[in-house]
PDB file of N, CA and C in Angstrom:
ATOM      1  N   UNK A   1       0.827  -1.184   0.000  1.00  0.00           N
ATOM      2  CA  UNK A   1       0.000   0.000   0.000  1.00  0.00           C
ATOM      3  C   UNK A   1       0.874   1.252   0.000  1.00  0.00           C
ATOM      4  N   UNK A   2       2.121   1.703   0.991  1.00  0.00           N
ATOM      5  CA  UNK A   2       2.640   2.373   0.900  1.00  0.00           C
ATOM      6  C   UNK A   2       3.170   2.792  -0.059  1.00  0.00           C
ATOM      7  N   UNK A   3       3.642   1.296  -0.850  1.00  0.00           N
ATOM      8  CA  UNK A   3       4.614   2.013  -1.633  1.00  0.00           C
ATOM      9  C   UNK A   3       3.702   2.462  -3.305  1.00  0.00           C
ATOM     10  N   UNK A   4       2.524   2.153  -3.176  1.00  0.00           N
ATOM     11  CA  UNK A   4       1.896   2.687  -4.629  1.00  0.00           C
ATOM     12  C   UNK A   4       1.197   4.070  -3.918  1.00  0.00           C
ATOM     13  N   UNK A   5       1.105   4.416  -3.002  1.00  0.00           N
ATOM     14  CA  UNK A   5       0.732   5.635  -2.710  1.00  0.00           C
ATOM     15  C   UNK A   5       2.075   6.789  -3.042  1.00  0.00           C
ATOM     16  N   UNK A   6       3.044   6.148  -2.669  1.00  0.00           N
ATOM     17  CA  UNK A   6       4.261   6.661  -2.910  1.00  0.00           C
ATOM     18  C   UNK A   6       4.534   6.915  -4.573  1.00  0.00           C
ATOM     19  N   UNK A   7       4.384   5.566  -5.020  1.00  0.00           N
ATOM     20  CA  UNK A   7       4.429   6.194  -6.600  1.00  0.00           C
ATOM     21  C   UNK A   7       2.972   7.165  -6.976  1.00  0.00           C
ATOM     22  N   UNK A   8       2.225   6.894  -6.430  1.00  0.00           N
ATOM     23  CA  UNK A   8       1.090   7.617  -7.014  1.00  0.00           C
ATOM     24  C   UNK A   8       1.059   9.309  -6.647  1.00  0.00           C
ATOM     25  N   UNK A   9       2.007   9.522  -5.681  1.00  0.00           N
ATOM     26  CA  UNK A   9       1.950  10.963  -5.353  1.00  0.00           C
ATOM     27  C   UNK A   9       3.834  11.362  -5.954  1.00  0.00           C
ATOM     28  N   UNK A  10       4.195  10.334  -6.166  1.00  0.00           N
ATOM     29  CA  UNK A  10       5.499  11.063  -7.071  1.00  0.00           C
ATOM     30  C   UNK A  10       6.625  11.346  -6.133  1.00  0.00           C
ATOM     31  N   UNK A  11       6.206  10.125  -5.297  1.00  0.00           N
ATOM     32  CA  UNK A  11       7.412  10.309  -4.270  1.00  0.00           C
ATOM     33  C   UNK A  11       7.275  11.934  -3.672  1.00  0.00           C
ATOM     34  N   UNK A  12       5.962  12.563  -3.414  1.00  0.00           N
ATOM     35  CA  UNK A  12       6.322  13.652  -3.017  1.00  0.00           C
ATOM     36  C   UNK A  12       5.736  13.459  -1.184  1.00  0.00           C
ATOM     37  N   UNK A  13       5.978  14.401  -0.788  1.00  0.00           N
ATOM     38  CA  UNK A  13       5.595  14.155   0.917  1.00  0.00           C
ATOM     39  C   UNK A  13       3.830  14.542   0.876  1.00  0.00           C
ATOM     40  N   UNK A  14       3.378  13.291   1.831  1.00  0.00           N
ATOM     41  CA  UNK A  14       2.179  13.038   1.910  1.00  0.00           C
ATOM     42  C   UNK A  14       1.329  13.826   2.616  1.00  0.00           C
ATOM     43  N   UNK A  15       0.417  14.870   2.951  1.00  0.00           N
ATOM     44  CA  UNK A  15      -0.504  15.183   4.115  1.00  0.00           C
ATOM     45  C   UNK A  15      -1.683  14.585   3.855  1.00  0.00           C
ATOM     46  N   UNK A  16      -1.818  13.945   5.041  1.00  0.00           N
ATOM     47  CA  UNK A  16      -3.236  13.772   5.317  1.00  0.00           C
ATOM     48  C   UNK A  16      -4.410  14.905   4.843  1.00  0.00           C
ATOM     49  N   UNK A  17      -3.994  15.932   5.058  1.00  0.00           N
ATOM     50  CA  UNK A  17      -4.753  17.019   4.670  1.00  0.00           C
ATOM     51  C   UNK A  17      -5.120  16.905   3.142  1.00  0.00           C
ATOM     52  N   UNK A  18      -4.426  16.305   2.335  1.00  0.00           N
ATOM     53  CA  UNK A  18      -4.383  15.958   0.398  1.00  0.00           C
ATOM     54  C   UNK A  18      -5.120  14.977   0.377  1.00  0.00           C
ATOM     55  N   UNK A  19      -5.509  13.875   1.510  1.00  0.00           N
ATOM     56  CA  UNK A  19      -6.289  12.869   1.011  1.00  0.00           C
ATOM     57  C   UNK A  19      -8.041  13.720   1.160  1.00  0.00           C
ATOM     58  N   UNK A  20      -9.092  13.772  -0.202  1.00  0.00           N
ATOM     59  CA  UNK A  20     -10.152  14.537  -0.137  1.00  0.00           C
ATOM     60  C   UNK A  20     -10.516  13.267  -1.041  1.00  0.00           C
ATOM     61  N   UNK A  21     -11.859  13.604  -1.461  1.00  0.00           N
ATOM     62  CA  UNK A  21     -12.665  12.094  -2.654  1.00  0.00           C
ATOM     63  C   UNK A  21     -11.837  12.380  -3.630  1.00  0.00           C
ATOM     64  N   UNK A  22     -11.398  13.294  -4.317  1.00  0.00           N
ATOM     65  CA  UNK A  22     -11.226  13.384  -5.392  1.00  0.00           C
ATOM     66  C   UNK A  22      -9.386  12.754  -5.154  1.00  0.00           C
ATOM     67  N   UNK A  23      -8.920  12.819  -4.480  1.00  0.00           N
ATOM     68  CA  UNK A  23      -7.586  12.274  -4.098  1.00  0.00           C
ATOM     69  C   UNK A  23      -7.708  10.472  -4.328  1.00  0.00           C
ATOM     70  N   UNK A  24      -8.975  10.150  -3.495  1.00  0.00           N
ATOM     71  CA  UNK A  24      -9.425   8.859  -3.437  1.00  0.00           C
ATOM     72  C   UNK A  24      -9.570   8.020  -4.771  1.00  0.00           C
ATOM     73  N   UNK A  25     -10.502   8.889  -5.633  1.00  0.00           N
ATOM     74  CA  UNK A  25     -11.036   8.740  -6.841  1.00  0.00           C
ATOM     75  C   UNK A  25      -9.755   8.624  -8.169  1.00  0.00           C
ATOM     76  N   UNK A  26      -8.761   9.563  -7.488  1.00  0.00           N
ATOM     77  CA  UNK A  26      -7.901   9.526  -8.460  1.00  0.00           C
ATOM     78  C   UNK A  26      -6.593   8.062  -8.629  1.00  0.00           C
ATOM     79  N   UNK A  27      -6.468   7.936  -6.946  1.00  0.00           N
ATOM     80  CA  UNK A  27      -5.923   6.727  -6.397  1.00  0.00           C
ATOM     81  C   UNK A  27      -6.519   5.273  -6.944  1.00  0.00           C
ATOM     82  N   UNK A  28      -7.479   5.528  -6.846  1.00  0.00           N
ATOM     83  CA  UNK A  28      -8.507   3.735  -7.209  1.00  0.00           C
ATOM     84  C   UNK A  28      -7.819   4.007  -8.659  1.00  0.00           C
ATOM     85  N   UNK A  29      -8.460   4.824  -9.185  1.00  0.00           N
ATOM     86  CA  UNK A  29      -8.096   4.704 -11.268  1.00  0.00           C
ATOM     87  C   UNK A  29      -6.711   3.981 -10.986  1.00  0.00           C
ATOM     88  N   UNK A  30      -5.643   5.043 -10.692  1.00  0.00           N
ATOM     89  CA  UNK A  30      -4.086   4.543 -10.329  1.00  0.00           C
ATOM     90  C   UNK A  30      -3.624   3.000 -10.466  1.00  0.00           C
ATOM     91  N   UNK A  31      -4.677   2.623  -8.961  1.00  0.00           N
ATOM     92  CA  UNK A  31      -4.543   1.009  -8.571  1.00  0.00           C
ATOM     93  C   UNK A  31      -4.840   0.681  -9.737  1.00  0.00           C
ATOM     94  N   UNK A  32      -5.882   0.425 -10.268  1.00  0.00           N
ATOM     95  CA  UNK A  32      -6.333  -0.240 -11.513  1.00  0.00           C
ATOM     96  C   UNK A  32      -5.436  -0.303 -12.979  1.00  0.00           C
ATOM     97  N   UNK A  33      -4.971   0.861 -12.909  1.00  0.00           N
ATOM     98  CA  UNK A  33      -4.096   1.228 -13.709  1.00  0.00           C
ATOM     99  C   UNK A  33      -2.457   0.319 -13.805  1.00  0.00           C
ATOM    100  N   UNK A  34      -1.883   0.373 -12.400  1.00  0.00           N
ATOM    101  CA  UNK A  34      -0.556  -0.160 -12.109  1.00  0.00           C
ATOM    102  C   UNK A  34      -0.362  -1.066 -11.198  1.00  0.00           C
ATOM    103  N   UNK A  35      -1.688  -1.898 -10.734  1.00  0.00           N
ATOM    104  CA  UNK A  35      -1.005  -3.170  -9.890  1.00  0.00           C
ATOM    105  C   UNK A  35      -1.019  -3.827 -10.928  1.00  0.00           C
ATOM    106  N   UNK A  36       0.730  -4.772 -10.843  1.00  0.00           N
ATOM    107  CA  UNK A  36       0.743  -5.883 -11.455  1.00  0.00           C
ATOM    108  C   UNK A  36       0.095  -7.209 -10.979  1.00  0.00           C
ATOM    109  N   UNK A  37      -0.400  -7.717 -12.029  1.00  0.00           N
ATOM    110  CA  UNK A  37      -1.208  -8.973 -11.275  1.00  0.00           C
ATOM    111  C   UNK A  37      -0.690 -10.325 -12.760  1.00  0.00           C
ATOM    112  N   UNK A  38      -0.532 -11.441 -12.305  1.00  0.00           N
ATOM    113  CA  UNK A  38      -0.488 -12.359 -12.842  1.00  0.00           C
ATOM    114  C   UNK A  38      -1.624 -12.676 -13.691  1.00  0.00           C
ATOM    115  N   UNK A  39      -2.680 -12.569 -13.660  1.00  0.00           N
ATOM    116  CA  UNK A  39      -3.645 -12.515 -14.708  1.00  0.00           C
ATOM    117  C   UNK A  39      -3.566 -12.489 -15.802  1.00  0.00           C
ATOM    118  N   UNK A  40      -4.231 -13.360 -16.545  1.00  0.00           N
ATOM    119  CA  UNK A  40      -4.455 -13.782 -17.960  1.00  0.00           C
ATOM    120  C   UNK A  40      -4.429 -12.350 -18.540  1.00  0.00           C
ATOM    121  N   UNK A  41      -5.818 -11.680 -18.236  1.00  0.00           N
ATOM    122  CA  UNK A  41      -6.290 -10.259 -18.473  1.00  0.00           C
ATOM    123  C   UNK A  41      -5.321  -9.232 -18.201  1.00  0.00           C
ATOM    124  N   UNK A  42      -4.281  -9.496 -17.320  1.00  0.00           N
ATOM    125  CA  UNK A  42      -3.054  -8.289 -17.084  1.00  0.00           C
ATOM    126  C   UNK A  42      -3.750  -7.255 -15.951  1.00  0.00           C
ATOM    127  N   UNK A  43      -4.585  -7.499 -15.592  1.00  0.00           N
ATOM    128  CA  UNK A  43      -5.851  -6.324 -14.578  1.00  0.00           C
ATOM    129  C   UNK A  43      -5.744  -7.085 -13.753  1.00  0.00           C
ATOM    130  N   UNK A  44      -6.038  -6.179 -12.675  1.00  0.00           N
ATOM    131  CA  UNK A  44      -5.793  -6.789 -11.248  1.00  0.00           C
ATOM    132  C   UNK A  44      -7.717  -6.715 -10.924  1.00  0.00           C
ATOM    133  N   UNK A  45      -7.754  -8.030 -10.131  1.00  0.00           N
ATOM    134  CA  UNK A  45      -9.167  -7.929  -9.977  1.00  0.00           C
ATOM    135  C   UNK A  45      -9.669  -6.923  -8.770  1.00  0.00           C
ATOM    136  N   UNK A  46     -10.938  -7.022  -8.772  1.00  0.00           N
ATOM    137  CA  UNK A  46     -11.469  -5.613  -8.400  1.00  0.00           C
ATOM    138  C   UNK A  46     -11.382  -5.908  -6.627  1.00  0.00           C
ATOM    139  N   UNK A  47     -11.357  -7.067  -6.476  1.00  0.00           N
ATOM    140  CA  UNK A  47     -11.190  -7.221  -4.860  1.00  0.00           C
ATOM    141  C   UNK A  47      -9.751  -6.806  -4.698  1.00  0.00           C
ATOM    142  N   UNK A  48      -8.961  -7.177  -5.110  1.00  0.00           N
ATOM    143  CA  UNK A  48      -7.362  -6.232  -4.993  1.00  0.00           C
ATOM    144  C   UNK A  48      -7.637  -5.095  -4.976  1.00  0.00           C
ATOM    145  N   UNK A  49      -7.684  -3.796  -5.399  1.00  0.00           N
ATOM    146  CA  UNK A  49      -8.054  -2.580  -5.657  1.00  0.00           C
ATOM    147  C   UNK A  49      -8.928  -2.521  -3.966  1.00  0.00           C
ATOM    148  N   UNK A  50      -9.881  -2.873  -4.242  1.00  0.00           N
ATOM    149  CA  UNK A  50     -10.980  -3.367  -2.788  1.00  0.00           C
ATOM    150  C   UNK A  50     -10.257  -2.804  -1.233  1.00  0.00           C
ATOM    151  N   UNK A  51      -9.373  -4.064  -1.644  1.00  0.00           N
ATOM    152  CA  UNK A  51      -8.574  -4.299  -0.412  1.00  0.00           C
ATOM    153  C   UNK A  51      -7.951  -3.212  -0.070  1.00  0.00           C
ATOM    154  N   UNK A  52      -7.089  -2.500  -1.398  1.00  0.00           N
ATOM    155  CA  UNK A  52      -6.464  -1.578  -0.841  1.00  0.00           C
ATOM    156  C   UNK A  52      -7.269  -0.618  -0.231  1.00  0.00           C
ATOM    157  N   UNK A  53      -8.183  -0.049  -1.232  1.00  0.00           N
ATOM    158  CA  UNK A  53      -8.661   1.091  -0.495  1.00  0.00           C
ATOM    159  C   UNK A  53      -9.587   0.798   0.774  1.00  0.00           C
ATOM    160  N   UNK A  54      -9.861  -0.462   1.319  1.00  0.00           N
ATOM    161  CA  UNK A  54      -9.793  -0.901   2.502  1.00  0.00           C
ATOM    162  C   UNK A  54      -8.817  -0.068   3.873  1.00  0.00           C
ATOM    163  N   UNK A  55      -7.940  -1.096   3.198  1.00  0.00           N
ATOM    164  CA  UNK A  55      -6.817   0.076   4.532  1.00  0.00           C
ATOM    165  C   UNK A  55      -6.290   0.841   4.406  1.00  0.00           C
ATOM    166  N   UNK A  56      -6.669   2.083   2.856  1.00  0.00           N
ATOM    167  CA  UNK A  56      -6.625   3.327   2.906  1.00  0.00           C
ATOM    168  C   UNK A  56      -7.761   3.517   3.923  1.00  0.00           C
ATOM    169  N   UNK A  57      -8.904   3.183   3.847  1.00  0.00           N
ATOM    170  CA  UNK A  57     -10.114   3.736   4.964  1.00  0.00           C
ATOM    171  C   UNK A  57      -9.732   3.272   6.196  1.00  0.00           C
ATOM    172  N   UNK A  58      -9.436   2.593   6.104  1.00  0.00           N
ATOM    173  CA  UNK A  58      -8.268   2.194   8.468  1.00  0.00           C
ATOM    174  C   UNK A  58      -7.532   2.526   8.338  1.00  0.00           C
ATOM    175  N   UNK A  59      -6.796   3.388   7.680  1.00  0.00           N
ATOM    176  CA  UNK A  59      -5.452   4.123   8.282  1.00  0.00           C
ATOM    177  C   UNK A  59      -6.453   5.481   8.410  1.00  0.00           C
ATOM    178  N   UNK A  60      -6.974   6.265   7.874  1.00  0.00           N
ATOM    179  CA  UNK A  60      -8.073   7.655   7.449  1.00  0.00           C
ATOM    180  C   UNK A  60      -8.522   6.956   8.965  1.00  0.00           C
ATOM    181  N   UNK A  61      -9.272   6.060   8.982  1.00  0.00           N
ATOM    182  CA  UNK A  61     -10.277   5.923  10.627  1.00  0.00           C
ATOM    183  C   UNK A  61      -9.700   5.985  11.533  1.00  0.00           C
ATOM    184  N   UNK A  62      -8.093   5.211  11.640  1.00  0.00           N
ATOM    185  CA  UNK A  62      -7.402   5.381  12.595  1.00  0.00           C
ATOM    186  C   UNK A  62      -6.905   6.900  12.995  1.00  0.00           C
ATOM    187  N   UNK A  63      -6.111   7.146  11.839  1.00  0.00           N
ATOM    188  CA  UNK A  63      -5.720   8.982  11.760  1.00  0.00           C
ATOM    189  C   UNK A  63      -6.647   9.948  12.631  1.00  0.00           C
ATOM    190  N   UNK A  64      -8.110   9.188  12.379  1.00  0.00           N
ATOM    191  CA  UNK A  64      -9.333  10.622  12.596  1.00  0.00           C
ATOM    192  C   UNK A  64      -9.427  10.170  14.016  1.00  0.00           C
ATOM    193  N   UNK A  65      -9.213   9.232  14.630  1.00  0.00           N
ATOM    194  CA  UNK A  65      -9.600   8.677  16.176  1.00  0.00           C
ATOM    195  C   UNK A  65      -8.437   9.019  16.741  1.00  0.00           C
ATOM    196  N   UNK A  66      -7.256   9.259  16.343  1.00  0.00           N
ATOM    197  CA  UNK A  66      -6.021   9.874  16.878  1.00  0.00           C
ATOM    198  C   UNK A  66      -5.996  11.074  16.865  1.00  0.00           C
ATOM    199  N   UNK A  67      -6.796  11.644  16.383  1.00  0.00           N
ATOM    200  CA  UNK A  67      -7.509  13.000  16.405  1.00  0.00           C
ATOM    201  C   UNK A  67      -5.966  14.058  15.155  1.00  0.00           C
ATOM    202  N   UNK A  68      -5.782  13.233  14.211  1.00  0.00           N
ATOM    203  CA  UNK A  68      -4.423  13.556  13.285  1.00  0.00           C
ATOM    204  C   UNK A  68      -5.813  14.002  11.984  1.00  0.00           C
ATOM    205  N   UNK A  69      -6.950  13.534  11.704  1.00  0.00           N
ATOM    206  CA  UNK A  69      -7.601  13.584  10.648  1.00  0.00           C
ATOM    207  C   UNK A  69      -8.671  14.010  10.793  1.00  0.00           C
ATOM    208  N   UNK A  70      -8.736  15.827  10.204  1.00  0.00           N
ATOM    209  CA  UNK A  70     -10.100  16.011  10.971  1.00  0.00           C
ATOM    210  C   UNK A  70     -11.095  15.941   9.814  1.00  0.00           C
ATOM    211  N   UNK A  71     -12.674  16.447   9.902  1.00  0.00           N
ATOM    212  CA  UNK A  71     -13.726  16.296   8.461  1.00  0.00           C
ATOM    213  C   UNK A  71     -14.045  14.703   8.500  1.00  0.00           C
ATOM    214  N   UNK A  72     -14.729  14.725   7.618  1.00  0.00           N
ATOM    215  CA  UNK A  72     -15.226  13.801   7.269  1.00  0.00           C
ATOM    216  C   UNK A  72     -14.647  12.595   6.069  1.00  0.00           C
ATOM    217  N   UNK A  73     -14.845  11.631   6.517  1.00  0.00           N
ATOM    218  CA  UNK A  73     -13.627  10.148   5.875  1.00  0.00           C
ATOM    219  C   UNK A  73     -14.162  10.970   3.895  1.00  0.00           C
ATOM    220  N   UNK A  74     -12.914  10.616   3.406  1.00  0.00           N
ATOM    221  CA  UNK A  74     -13.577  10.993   2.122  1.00  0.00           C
ATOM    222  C   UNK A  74     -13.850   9.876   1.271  1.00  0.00           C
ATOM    223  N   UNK A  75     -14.732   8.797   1.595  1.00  0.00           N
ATOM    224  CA  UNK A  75     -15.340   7.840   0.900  1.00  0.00           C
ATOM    225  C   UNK A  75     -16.689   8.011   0.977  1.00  0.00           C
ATOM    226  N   UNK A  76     -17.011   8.595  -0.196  1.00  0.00           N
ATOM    227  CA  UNK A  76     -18.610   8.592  -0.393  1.00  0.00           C
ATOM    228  C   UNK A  76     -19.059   6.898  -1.080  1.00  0.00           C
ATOM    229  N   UNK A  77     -20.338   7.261  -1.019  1.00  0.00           N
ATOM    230  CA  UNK A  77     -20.983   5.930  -1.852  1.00  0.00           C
ATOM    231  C   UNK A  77     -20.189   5.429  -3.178  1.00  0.00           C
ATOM    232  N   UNK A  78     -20.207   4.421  -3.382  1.00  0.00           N
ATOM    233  CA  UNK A  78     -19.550   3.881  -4.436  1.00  0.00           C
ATOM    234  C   UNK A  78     -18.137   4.300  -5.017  1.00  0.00           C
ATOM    235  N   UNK A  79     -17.855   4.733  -3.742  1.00  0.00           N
ATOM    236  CA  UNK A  79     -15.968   5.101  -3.592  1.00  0.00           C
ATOM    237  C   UNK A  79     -15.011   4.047  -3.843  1.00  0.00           C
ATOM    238  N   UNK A  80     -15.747   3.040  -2.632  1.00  0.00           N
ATOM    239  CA  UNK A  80     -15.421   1.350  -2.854  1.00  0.00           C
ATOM    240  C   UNK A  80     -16.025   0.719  -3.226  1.00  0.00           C
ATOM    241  N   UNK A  81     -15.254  -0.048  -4.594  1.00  0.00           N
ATOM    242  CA  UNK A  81     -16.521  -1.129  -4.888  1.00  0.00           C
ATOM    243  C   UNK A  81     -16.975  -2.396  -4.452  1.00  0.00           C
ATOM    244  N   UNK A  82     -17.727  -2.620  -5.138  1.00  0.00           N
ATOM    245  CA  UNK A  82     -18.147  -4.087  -4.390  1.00  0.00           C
ATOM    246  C   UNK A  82     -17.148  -5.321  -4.824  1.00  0.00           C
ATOM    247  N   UNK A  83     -17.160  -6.035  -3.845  1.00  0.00           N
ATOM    248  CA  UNK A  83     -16.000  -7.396  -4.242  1.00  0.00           C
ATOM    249  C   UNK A  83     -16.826  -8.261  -4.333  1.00  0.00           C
ATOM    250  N   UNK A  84     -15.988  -9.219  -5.703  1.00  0.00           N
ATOM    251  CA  UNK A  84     -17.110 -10.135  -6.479  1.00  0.00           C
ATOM    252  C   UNK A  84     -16.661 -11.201  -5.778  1.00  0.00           C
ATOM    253  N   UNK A  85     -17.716 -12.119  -5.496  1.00  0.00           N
ATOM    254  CA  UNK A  85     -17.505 -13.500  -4.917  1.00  0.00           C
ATOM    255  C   UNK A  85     -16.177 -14.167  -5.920  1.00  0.00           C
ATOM    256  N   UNK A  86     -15.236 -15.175  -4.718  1.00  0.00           N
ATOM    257  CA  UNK A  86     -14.567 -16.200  -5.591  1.00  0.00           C
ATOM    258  C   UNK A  86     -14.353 -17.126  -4.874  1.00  0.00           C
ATOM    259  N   UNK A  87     -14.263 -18.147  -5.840  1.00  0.00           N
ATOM    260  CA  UNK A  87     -13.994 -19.571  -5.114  1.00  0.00           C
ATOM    261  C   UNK A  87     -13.186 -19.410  -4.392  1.00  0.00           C
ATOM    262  N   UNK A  88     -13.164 -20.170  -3.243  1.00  0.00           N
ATOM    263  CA  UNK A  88     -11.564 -20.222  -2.470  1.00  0.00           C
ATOM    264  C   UNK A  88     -10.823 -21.999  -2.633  1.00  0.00           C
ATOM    265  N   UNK A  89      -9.852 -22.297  -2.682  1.00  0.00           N
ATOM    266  CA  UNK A  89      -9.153 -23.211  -2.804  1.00  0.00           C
ATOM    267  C   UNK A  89      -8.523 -23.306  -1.424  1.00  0.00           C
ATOM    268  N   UNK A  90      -8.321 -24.749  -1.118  1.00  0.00           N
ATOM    269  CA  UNK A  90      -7.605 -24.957   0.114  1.00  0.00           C
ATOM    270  C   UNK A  90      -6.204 -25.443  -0.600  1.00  0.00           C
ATOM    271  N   UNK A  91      -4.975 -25.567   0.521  1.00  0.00           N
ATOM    272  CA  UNK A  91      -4.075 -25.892   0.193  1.00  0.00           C
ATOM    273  C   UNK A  91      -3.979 -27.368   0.712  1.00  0.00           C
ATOM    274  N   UNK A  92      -3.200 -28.210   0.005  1.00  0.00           N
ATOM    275  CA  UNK A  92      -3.293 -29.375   0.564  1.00  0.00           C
ATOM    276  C   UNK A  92      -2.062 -29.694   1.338  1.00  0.00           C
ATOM    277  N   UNK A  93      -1.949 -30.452   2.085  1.00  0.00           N
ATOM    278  CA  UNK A  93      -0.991 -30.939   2.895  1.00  0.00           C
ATOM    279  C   UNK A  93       0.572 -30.638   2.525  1.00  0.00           C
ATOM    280  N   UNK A  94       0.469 -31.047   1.110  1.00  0.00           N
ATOM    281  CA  UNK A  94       2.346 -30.975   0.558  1.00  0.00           C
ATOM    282  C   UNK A  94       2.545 -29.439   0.793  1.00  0.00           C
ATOM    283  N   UNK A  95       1.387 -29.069  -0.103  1.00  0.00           N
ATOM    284  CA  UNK A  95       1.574 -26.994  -0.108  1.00  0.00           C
ATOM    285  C   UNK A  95       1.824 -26.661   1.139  1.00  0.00           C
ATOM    286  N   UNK A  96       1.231 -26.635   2.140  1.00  0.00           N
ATOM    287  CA  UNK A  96       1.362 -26.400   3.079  1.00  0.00           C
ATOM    288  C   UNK A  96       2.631 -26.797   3.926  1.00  0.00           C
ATOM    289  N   UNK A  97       3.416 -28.003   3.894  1.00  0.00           N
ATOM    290  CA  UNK A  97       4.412 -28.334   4.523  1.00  0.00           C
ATOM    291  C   UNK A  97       5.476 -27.310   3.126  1.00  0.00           C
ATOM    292  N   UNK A  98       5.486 -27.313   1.933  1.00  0.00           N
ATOM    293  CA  UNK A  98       6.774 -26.983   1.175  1.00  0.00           C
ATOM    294  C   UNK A  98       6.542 -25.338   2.025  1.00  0.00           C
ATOM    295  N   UNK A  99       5.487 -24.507   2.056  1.00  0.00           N
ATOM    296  CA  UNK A  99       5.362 -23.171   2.824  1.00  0.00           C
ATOM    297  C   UNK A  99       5.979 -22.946   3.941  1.00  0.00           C
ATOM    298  N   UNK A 100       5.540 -24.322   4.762  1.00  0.00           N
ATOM    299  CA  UNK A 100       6.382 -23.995   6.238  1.00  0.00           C
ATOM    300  C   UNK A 100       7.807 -24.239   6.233  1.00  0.00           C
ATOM    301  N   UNK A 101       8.471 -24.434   4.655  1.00  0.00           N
ATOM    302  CA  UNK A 101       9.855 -24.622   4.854  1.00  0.00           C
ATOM    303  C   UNK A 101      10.528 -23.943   3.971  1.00  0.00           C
ATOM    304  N   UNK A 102       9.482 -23.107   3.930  1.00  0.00           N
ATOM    305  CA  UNK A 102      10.914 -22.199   2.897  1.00  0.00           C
ATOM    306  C   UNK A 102      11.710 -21.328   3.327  1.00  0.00           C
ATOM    307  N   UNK A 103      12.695 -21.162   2.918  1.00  0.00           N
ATOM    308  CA  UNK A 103      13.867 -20.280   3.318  1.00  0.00           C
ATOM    309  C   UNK A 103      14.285 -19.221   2.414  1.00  0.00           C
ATOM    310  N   UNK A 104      15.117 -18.400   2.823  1.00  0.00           N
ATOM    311  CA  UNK A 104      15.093 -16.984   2.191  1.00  0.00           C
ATOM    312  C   UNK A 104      16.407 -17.281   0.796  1.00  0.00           C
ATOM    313  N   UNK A 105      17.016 -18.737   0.654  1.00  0.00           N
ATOM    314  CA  UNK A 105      17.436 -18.999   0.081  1.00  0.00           C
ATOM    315  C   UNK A 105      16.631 -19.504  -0.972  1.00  0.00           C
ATOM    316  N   UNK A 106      15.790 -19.561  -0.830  1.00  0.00           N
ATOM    317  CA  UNK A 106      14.713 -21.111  -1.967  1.00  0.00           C
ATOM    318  C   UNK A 106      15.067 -19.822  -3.153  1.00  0.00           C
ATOM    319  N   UNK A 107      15.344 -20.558  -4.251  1.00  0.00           N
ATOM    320  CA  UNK A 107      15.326 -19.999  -5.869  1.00  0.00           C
ATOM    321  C   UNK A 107      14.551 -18.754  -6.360  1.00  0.00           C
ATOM    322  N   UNK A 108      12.711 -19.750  -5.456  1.00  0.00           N
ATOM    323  CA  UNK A 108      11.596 -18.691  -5.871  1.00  0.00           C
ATOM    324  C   UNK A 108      11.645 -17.737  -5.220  1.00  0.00           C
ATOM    325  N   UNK A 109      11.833 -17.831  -4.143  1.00  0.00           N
ATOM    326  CA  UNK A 109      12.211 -16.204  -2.784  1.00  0.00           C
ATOM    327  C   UNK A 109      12.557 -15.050  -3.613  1.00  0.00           C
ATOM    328  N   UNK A 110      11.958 -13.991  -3.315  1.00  0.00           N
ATOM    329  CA  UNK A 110      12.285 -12.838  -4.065  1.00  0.00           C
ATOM    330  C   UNK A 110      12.278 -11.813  -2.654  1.00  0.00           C
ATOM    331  N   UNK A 111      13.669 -10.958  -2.984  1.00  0.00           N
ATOM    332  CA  UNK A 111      13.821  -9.782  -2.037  1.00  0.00           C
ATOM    333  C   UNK A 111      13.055  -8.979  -1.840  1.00  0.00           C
ATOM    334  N   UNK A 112      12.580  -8.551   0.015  1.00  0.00           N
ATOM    335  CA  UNK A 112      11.959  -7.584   0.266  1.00  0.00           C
ATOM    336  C   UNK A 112      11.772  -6.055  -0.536  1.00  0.00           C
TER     337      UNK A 112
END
């Protein structure tokens, strides 16, 4: 999250005071625009996007209860969209044991 807010404002310094709907509005396009996603389609699905601006709205709720964010949250109606149902898959036993053993050496490991 940080760090596409970061590209999305140009690496410039953030105020809370800059996040307004139209800040919001401009951010979602953004997401949609530049998360990479493995997808066939190259688009990141709409529950990704979702998510983020999820805990853009809990960091904004938190901010405003810390008394750092004053006004009103700037998510109006249909700010966030709706997340489309998806199957969920379980992992099976092997997945799950090769997970609990990977190391920061394994091939696939990619740097923080």
């Amino acid at each position: 999250m940080m760090l596409h807010l970061l590209a999305f404002s140009k690496n410039k310094k953030l105020k809370l005071s800059d996040i307004d709907s139209q800040f919001v509005l401009n951010f979602r396009s953004y997401l949609y625009k530049n998360i990479t996603t493995s997808r066939v389609s190259g688009k990141p699905s709409v529950n990704t996007v979702v998510n983020y601006l999820k805990v853009l709205k809990a960091l904004l709720n938190k901010a405003k209860d810390m008394e750092y964010y004053f006004g009103d949250l700037p998510f109006g109606l249909n700010t966030i969209p709706n997340q489309t149902p998806t199957d969920k898959k379980s992992l099976k036993l092997e997945e799950m044991w090769k997970l609990d053993n990977l190391t920061p050496a394994h091939p696939e490991m990619r740097p923080l």
